[in-house]
N, C-alpha and C. Protein backbone atom coordinates (compact mmCIF):
# COMPACT_ATOMS: atom_id res chain seq x y z
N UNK A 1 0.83 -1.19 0.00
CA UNK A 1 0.00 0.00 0.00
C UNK A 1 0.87 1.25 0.00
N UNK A 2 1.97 1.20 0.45
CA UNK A 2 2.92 2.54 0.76
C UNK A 2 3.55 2.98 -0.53
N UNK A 3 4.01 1.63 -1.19
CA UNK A 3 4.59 1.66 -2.72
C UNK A 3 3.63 2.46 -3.28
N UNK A 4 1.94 2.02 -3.50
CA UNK A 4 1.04 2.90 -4.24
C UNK A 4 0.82 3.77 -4.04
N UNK A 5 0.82 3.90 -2.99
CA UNK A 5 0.68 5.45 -2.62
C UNK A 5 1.62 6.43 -2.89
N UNK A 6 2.96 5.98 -2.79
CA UNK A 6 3.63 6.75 -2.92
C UNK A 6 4.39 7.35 -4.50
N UNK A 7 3.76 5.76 -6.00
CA UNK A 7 3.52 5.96 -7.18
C UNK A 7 2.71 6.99 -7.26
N UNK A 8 1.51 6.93 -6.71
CA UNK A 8 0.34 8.09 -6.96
C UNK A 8 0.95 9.35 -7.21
N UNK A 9 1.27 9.24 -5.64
CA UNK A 9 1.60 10.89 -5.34
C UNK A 9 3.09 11.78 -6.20
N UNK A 10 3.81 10.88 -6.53
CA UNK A 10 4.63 10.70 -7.77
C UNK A 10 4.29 11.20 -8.71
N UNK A 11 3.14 11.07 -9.48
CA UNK A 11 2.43 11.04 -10.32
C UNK A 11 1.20 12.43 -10.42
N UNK A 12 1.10 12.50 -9.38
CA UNK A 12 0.42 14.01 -9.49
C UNK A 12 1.19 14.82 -8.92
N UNK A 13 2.20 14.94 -8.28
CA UNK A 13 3.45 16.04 -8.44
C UNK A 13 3.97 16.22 -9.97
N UNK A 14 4.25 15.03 -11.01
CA UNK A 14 4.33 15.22 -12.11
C UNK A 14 3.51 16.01 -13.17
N UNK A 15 2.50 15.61 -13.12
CA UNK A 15 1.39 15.71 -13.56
C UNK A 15 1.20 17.52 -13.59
N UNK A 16 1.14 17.69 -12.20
CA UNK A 16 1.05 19.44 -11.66
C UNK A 16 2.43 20.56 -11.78
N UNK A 17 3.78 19.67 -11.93
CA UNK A 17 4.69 20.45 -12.63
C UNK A 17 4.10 20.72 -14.18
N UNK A 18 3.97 19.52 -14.69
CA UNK A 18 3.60 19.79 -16.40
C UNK A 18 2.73 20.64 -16.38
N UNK A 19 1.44 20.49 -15.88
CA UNK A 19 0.65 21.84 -16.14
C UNK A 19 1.01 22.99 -15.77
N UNK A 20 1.98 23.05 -14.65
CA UNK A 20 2.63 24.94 -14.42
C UNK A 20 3.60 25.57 -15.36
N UNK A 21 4.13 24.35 -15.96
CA UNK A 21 5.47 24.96 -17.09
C UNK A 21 4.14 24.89 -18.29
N UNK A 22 3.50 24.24 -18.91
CA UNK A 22 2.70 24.42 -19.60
C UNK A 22 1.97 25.35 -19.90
N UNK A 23 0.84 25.70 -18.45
CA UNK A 23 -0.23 26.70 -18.90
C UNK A 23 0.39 28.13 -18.27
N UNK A 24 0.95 28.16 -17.12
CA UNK A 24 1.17 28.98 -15.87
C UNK A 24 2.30 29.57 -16.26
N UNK A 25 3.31 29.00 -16.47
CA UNK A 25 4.58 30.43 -16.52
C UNK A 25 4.73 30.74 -17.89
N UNK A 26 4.45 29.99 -18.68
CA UNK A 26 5.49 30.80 -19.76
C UNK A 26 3.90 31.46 -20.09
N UNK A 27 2.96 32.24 -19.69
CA UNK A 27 2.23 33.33 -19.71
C UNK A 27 3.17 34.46 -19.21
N UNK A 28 3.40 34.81 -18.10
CA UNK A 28 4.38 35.33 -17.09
C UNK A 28 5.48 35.39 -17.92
N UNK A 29 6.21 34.31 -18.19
CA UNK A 29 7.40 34.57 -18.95
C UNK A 29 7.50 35.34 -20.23
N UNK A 30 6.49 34.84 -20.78
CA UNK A 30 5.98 35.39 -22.35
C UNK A 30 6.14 36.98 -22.17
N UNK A 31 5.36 37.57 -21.17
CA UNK A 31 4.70 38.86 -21.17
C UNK A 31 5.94 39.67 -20.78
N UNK A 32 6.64 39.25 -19.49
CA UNK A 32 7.93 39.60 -19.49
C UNK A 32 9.15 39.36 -20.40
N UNK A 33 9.28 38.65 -20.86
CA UNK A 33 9.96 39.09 -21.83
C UNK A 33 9.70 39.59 -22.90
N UNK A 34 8.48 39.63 -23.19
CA UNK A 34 8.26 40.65 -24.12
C UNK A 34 8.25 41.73 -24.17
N UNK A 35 7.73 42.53 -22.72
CA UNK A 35 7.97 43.81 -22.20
C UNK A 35 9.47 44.06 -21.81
N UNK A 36 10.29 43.25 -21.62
CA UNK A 36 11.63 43.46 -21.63
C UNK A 36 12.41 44.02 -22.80
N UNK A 37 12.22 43.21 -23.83
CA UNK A 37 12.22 42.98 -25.49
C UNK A 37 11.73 44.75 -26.08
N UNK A 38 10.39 45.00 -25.65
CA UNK A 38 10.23 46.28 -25.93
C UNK A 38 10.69 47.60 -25.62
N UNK A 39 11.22 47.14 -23.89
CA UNK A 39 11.74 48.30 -23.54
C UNK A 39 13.07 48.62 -24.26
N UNK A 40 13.51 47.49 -24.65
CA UNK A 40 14.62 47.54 -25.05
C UNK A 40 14.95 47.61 -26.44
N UNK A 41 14.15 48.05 -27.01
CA UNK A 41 13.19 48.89 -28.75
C UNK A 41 14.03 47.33 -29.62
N UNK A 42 13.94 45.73 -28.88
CA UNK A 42 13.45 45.00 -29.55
C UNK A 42 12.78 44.22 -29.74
N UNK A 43 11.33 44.82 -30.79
CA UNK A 43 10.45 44.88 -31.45
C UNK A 43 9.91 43.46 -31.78
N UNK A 44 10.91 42.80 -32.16
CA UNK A 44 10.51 41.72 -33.17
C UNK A 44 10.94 40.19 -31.77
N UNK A 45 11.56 40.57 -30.90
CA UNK A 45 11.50 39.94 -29.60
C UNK A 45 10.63 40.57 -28.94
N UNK A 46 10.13 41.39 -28.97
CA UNK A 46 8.98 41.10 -28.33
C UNK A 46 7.28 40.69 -28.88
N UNK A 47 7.64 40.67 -30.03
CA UNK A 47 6.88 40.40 -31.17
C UNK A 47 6.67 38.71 -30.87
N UNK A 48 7.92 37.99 -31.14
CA UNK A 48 7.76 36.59 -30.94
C UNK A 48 7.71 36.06 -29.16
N UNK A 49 8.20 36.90 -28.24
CA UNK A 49 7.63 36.10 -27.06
C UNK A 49 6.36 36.59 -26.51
N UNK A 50 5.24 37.43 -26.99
CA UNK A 50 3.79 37.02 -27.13
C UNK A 50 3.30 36.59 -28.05
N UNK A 51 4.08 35.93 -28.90
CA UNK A 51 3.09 35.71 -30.16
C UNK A 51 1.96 34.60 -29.90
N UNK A 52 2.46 33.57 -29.04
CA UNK A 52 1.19 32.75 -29.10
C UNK A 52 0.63 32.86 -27.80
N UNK A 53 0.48 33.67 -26.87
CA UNK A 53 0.57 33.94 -25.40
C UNK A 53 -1.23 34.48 -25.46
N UNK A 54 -1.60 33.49 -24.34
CA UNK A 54 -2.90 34.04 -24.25
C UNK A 54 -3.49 35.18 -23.39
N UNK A 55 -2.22 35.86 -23.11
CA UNK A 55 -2.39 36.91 -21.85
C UNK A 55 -2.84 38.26 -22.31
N UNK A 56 -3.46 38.68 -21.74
CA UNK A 56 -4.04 40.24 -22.02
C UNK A 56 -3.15 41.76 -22.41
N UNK A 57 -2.41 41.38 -21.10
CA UNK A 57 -0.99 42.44 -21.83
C UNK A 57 -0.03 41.81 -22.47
N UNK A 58 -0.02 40.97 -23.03
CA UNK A 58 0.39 40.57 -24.29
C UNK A 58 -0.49 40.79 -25.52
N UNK A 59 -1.78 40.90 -25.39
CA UNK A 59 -2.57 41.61 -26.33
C UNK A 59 -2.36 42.67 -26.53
N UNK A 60 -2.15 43.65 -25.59
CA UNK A 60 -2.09 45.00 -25.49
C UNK A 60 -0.84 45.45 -25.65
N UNK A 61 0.19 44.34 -25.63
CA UNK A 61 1.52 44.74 -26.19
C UNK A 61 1.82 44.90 -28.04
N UNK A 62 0.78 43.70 -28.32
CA UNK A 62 0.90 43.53 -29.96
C UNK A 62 0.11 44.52 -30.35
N UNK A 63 -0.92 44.69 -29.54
CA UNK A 63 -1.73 46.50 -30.38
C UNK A 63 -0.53 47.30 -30.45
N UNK A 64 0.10 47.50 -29.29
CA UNK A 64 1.40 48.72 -29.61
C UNK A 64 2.28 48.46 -30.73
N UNK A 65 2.57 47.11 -30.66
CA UNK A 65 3.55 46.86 -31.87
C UNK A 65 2.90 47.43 -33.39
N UNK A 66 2.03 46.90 -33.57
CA UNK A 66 0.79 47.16 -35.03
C UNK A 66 0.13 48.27 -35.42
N UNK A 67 -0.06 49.05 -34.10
CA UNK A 67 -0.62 50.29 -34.04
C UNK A 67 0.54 51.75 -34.54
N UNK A 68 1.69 50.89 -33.91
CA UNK A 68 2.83 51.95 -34.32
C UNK A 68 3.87 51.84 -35.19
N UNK A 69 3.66 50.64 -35.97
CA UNK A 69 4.99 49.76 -36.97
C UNK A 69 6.16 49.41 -36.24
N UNK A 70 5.84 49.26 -34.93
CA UNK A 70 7.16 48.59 -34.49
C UNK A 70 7.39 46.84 -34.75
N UNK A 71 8.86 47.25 -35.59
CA UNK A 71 8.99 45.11 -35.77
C UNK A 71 7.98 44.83 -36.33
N UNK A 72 6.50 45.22 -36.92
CA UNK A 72 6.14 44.84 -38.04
C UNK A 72 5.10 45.87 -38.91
N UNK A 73 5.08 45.28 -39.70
CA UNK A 73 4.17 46.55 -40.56
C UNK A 73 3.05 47.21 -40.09
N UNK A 74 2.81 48.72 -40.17
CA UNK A 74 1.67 49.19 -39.55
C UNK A 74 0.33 48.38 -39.62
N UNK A 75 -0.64 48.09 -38.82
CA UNK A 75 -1.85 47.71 -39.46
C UNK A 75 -2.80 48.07 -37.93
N UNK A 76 -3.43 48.64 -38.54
CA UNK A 76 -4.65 48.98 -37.65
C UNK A 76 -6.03 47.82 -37.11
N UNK A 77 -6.06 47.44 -38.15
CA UNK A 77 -6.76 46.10 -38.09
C UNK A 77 -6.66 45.54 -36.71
N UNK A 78 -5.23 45.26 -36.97
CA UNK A 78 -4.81 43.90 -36.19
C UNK A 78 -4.32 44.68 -34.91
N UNK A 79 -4.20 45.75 -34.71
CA UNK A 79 -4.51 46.96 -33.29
C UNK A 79 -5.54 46.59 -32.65
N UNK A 80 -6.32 46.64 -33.74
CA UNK A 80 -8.11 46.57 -32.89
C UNK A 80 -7.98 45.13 -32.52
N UNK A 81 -7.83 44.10 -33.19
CA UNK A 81 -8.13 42.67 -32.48
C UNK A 81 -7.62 42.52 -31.15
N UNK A 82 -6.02 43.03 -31.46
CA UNK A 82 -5.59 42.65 -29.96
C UNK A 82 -6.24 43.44 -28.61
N UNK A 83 -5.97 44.81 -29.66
CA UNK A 83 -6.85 45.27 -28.07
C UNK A 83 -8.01 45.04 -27.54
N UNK A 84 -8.81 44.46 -28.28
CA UNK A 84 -10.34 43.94 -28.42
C UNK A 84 -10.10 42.47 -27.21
N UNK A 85 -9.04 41.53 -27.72
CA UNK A 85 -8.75 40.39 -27.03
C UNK A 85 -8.23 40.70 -25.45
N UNK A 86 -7.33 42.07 -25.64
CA UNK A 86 -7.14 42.36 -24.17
C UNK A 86 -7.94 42.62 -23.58
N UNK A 87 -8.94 43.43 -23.63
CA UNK A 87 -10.13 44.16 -22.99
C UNK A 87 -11.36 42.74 -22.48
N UNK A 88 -11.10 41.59 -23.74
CA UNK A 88 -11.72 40.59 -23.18
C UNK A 88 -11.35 39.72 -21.63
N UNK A 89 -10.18 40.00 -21.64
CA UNK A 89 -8.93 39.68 -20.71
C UNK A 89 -9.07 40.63 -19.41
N UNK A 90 -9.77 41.59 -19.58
CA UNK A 90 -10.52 42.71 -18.49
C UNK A 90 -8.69 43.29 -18.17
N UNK A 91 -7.95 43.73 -19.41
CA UNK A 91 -6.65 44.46 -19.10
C UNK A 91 -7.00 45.67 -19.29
N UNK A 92 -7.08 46.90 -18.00
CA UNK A 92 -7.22 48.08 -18.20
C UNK A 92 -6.34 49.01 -19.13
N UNK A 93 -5.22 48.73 -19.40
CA UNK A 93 -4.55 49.74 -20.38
C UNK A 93 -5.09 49.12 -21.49
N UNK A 94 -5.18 47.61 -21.99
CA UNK A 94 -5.77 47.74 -23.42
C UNK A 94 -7.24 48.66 -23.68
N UNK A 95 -8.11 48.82 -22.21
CA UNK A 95 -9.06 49.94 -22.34
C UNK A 95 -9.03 51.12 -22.71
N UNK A 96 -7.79 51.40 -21.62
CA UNK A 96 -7.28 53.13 -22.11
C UNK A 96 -6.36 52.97 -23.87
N UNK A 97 -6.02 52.12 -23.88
CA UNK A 97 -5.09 52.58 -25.01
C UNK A 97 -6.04 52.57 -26.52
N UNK A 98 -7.07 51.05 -26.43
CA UNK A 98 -8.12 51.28 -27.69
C UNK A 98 -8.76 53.01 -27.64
N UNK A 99 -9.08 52.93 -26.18
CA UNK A 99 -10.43 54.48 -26.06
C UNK A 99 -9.40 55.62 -26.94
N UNK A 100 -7.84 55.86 -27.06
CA UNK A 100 -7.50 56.90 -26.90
C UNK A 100 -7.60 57.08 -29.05
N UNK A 101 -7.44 55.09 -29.46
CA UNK A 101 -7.37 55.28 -30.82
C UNK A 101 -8.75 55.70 -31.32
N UNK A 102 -9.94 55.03 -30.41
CA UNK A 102 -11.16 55.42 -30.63
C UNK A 102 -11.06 57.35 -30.99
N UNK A 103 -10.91 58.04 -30.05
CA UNK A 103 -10.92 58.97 -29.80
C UNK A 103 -10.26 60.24 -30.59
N UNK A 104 -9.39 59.26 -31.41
CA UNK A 104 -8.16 60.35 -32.37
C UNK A 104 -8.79 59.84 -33.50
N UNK A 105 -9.40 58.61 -33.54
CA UNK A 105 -9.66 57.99 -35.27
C UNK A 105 -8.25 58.03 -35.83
N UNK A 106 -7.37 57.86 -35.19
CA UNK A 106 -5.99 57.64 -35.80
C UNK A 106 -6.04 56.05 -36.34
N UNK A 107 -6.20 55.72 -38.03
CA UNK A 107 -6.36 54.57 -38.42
C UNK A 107 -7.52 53.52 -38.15
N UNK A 108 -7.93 54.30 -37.03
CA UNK A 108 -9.51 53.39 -36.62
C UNK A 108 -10.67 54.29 -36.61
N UNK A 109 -11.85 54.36 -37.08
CA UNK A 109 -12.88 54.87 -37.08
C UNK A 109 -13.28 55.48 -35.79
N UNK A 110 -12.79 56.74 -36.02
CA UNK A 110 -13.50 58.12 -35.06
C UNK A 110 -14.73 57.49 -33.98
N UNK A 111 -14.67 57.27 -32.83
CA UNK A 111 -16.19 56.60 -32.47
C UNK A 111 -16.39 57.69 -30.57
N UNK A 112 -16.83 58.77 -30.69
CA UNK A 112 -16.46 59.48 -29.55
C UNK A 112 -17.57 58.69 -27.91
N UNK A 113 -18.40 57.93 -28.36
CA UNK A 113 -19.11 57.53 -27.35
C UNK A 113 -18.32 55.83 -26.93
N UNK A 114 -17.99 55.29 -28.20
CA UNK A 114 -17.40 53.87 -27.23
C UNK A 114 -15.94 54.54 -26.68
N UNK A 115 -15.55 55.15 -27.08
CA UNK A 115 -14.09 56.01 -26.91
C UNK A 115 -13.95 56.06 -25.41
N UNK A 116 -14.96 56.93 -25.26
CA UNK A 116 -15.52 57.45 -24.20
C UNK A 116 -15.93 56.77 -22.83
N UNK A 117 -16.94 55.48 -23.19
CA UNK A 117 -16.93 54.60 -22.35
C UNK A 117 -16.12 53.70 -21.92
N UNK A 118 -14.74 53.08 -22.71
CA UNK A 118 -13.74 52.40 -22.37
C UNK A 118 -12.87 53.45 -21.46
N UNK A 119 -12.73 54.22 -21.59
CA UNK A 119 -11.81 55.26 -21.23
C UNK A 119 -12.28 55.38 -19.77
N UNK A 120 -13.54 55.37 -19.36
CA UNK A 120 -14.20 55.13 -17.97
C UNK A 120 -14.07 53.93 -17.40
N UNK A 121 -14.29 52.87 -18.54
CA UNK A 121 -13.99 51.31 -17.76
C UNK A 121 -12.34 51.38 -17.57
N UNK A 122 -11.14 51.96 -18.53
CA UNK A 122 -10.03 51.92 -18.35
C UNK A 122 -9.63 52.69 -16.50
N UNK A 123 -10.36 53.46 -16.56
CA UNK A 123 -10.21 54.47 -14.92
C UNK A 123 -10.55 53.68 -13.87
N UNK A 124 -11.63 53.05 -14.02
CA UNK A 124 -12.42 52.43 -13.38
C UNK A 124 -11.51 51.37 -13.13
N UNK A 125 -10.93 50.37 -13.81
CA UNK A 125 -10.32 49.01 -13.63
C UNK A 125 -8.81 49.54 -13.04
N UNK A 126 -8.34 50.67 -13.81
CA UNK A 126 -7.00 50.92 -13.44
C UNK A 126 -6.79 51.31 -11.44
N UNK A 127 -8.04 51.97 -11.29
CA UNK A 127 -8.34 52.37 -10.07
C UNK A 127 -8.41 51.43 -8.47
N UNK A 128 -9.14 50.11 -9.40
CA UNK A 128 -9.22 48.93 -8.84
C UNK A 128 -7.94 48.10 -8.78
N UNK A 129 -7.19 48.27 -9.72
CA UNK A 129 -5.89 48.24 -9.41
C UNK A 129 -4.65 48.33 -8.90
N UNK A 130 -4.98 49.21 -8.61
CA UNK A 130 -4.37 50.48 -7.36
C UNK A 130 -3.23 51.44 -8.38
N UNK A 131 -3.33 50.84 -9.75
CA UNK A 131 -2.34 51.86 -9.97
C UNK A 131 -2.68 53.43 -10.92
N UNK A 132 -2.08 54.21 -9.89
CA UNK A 132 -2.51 55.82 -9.72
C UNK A 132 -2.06 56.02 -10.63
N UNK A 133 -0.99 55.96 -10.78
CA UNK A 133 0.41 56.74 -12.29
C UNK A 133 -0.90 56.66 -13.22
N UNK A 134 -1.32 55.60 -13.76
CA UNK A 134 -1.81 55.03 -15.25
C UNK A 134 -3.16 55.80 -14.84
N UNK A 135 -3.96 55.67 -13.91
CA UNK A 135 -5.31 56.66 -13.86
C UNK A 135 -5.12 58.24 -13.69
N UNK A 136 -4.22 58.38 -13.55
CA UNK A 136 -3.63 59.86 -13.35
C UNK A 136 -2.84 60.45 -14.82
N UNK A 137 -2.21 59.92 -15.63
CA UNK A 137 -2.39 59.68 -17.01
C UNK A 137 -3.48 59.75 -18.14
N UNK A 138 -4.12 58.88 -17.63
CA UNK A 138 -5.45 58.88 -18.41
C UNK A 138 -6.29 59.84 -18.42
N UNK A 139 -6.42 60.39 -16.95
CA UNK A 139 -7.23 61.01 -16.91
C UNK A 139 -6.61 62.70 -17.51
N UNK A 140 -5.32 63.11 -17.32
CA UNK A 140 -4.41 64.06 -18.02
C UNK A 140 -4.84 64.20 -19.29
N UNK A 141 -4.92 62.97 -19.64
CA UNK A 141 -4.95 62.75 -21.73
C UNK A 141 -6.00 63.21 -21.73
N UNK A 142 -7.30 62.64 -21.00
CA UNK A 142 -8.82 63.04 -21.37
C UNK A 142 -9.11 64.23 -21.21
N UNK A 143 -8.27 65.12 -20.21
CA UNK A 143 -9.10 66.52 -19.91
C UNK A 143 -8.08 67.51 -21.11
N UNK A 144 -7.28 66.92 -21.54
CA UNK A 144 -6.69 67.62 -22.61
C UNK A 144 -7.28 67.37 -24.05
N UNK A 145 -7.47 66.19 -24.35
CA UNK A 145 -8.33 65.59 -25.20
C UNK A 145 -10.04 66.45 -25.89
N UNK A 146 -10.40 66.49 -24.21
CA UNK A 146 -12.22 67.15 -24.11
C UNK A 146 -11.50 68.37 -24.46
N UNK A 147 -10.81 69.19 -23.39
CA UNK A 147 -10.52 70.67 -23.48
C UNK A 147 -10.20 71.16 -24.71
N UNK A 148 -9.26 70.43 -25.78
CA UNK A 148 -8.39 71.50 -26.70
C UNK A 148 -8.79 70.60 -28.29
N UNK A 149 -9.38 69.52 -28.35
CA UNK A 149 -8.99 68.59 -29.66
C UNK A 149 -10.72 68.71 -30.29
N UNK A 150 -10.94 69.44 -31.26
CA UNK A 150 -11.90 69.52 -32.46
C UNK A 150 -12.66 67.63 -32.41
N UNK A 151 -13.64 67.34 -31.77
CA UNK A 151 -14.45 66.84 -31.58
C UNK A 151 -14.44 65.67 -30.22
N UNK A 152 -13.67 66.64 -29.54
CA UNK A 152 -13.97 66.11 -27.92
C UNK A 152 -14.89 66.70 -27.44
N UNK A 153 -15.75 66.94 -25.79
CA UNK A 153 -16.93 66.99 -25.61
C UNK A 153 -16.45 67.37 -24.71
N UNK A 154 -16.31 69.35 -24.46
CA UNK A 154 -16.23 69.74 -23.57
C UNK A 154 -16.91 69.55 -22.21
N UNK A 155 -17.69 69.07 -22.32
CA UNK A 155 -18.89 68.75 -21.01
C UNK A 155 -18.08 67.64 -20.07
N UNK A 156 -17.40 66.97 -20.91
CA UNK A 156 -16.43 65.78 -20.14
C UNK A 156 -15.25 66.07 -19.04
N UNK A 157 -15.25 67.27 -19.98
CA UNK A 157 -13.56 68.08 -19.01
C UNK A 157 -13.63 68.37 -17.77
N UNK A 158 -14.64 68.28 -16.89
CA UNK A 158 -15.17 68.68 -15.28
C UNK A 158 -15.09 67.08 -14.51
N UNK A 159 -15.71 66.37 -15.23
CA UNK A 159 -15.39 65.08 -15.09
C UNK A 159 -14.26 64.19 -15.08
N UNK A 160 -13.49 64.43 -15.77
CA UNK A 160 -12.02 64.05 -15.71
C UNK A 160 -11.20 64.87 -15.48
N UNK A 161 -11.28 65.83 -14.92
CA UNK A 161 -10.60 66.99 -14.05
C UNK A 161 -10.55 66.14 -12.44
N UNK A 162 -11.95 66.07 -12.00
CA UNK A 162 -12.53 65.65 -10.93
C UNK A 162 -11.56 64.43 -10.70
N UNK A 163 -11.74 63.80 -11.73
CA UNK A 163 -10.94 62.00 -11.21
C UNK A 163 -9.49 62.40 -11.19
N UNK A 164 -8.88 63.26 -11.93
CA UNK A 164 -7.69 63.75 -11.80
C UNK A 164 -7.29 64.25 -10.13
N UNK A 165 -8.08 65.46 -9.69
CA UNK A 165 -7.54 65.82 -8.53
C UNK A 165 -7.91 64.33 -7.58
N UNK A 166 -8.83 64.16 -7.60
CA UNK A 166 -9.28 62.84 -6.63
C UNK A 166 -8.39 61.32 -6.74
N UNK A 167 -7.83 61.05 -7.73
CA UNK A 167 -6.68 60.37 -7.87
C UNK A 167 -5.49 59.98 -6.96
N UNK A 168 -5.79 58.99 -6.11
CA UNK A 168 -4.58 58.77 -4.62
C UNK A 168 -4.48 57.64 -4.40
C-alpha cells in the first residue's frame, strides 16, 4: 500500500509540474519578456515572445507593436483585435489605449461615445488596481483631449478633471 501510494503521489506532483510549465509560466514569462524585449526597442523579440501567449498584456503589447509599426508593418486592423482580445482579458490599459485610438480615429474609425466609455472602464479598472500613475495619465490625456482637440466633448472636461484631482 505505501509503494502505491507513494507511485500516486509521484504522479500528481508530475502531472502538476507539467501543467505549471505548460499553462502557468510561460504566460508570465511570455509577457515579461516581451515587455523586456520592448523596452529595449526590440520589437521583433517582443513580437515573438507574445506571439502565441494568451495573456491580455500581451494583447495590449501587440496592439502597440501594429498600431505603431514597431517590428512589423503598420496595421490597424490587427490593433483593434488585440486590443479587443485584451479588454476581453478585463486588461485596463488595453481599455485606455483602444479608447485613446477610438478617440483620435488615428487609423480606426472616429467613435467618440465607445471612446468614451472604455476610457471610464479603463479608470475604473485601473483604479481597482491600485495603480494611480496610469489613472492619473489617463485622466491628463482626457481633460486635454475634451478641453483642446476639435471633436472632444467639452462637457467631459469637469469630469475628468474631478478624477484627476481625486486620484490617490
Amino acid at each position: 500500500m505505501g509503494l502505491k501510494l507513494s507511485i500516486i503521489t509521484a504522479v500528481i506532483i508530475i502531472i502538476t509540474a507539467i501543467v505549471m510549465i505548460t499553462f502557468i509560466l510561460p504566460t508570465e514569462v511570455g509577457y515579461d519578456q516581451a515587455r523586456a524585449a520592448y523596452i529595449e526597442k526590440d520589437y521583433k523579440g517582443a513580437l515573438k515572445a507574445c506571439a502565441k501567449e494568451q495573456d491580455p498584456k500581451c494583447h495590449n503589447l501587440l496592439a502597440a507593436l501594429y498600431v505603431n509599426g514597431l517590428g512589423v508593418k503598420k496595421d490597424f486592423s490587427k490593433a483593434k483585435l488585440y486590443w479587443e482580445k485584451g479588454i476581453e482579458g478585463e486588461f485596463y490599459k488595453a481599455y485606455g489605449n483602444y479608447s485613446r485610438q477610438l478617440l483620435l480615429g488615428r487609423g480606426i474609425k472616429y467613435d467618440l461615445k465607445r471612446g468614451v466609455k472604455l476610457a471610464d472602464q479603463a479608470f475604473e479598472l485601473g483604479k481597482k488596481e491600485g495603480d494611480i500613475d496610469y489613472i492619473k495619465h489617463l485622466a491628463k490625456w482626457m481633460v486635454k483631449f475634451h478641453g483642446t482637440v476639435k471633436g472632444g466633448d467639452t462637457s467631459l472636461v469637469g469630469l475628468w478633471q474631478k478624477r484627476l484631482t481625486d486620484a490617490k
